[in-house]
Protein backbone atom coordinates (compact mmCIF):
# COMPACT_ATOMS: atom_id res chain seq x y z
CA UNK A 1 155.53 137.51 76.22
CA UNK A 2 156.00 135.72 73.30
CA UNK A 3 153.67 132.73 72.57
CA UNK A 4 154.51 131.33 69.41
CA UNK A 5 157.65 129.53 70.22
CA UNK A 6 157.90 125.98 71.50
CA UNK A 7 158.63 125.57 74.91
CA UNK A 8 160.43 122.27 76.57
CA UNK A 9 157.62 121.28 78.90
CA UNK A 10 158.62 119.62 82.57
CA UNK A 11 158.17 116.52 83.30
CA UNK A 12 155.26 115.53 85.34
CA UNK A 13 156.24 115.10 88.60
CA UNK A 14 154.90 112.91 91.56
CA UNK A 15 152.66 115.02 92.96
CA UNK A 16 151.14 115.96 90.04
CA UNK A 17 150.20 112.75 88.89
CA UNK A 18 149.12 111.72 92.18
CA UNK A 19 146.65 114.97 91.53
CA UNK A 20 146.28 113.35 88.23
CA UNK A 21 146.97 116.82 86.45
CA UNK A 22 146.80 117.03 82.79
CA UNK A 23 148.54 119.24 80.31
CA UNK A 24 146.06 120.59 77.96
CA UNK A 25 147.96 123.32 76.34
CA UNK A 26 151.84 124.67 77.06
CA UNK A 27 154.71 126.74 75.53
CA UNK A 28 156.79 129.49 75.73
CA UNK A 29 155.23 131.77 78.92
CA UNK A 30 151.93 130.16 78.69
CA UNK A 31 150.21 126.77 80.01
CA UNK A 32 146.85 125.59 79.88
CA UNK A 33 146.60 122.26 82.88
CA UNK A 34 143.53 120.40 84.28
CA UNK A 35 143.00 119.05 87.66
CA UNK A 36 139.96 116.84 87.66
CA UNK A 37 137.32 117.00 90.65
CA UNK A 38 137.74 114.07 92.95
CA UNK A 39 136.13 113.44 96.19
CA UNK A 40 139.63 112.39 97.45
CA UNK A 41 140.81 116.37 96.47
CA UNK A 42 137.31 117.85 98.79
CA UNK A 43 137.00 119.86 102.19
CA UNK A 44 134.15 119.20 104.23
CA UNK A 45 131.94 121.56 102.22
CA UNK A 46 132.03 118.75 99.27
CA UNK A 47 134.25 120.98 97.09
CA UNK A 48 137.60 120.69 95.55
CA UNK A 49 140.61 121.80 98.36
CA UNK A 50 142.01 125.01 98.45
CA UNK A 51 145.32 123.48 98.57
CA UNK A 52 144.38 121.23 95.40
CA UNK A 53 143.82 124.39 93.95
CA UNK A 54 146.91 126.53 94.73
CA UNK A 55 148.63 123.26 93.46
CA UNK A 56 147.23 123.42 89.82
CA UNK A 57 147.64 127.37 89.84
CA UNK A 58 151.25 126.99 90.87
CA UNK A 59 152.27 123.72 88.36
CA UNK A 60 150.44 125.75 85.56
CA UNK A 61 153.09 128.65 86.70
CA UNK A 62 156.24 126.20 86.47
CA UNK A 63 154.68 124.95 82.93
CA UNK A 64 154.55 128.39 81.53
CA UNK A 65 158.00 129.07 82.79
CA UNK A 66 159.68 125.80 81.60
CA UNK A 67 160.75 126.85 78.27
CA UNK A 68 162.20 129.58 79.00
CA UNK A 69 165.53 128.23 80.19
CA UNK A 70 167.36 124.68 80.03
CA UNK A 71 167.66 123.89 83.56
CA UNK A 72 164.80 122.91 85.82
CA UNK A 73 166.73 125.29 88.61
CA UNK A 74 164.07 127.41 89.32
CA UNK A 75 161.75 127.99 92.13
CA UNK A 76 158.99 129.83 93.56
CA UNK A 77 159.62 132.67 95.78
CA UNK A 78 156.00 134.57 95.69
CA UNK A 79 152.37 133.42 95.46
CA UNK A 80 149.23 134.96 95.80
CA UNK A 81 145.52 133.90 95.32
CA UNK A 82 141.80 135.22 95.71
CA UNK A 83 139.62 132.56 95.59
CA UNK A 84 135.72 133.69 94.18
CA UNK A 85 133.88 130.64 94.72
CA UNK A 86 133.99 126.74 95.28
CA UNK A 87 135.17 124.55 92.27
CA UNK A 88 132.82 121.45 92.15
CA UNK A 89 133.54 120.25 88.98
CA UNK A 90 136.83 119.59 87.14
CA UNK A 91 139.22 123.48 87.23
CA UNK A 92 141.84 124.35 84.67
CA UNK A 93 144.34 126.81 85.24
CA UNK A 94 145.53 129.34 82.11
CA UNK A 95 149.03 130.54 83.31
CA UNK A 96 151.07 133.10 81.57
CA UNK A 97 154.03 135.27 82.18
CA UNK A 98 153.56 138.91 82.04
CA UNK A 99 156.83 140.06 82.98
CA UNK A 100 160.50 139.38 83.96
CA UNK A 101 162.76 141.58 85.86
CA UNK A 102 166.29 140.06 85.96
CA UNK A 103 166.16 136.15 87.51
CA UNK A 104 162.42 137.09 88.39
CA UNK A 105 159.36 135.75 86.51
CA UNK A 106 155.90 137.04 86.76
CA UNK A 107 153.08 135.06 86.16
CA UNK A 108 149.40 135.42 85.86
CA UNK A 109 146.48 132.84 86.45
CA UNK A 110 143.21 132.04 86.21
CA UNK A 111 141.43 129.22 87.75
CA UNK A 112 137.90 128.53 85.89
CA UNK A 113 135.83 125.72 85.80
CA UNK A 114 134.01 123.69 83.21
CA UNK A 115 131.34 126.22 82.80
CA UNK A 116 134.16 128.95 82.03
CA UNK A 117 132.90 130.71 85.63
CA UNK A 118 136.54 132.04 87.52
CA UNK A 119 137.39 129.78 90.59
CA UNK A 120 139.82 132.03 91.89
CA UNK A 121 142.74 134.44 89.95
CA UNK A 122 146.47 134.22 91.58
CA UNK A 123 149.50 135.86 90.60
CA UNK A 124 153.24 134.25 90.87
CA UNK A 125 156.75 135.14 91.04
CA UNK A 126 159.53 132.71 90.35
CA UNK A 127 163.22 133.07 90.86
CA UNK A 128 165.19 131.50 87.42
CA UNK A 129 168.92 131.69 87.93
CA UNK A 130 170.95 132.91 84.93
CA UNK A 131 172.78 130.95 83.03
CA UNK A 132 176.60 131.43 82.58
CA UNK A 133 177.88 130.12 79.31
């Protein structure tokens, strides 16, 4: 997809900054966010949350998709994710769309950590009404 125009990025929302995410990079069909390791975000093994985790993966989605229309009336509808290993250290996810089929989206990500080693990889889908003129 095309990376070289700007994208409108969303606004963060509440439960993003309660995750205190951070937008390192964005535009059109790509997005670069932090989450930053926090005991409060930890299972009982003393590493980040899986759910912490699906939460950056899917906000980096949204980012990446934000341009890409002027309405914030879209949604997701799939998500999958293999996790390879615990994150204990800050994670970044690098989301970018690889396709779109009609009001569908299809997004890409990779979770890595501070030493560039791959937390987990997830892929996205994301319904984006058309719209009418």
């Amino acid at each position: 997809m095309n990376k070289n125009k700007s994208s409108k990025i969303l606004p963060k929302a509440p439960f993003e900054k309660f995750l205190n995410m951070e937008i390192i990079k964005a535009g059109l069909g790509f997005s670069l966010v932090k989450l930053p390791f926090r005991k409060d975000f930890t299972n009982p093994h003393k590493s980040l949350h899986g759910g912490a985790i699906v939460s950056l993966a899917d906000t980096a989605s949204a980012i990446a998709l934000s341009g890409y229309n002027n309405t914030d009336n879209f949604f997701t509808t799939k998500f999958k994710i293999e996790f390879k290993r615990q994150a204990k250290t800050d994670i970044f996810a690098r989301a970018e769309v690889v396709d779109k089929k009609k009001s569908f989206y299809f997004i890409d990500i990779n979770i890595f950590d501070s030493a560039k080693e791959t937390i987990a990889k997830a892929e996205s889908v994301f319904f984006m009404p058309r719209i009418k003129p």
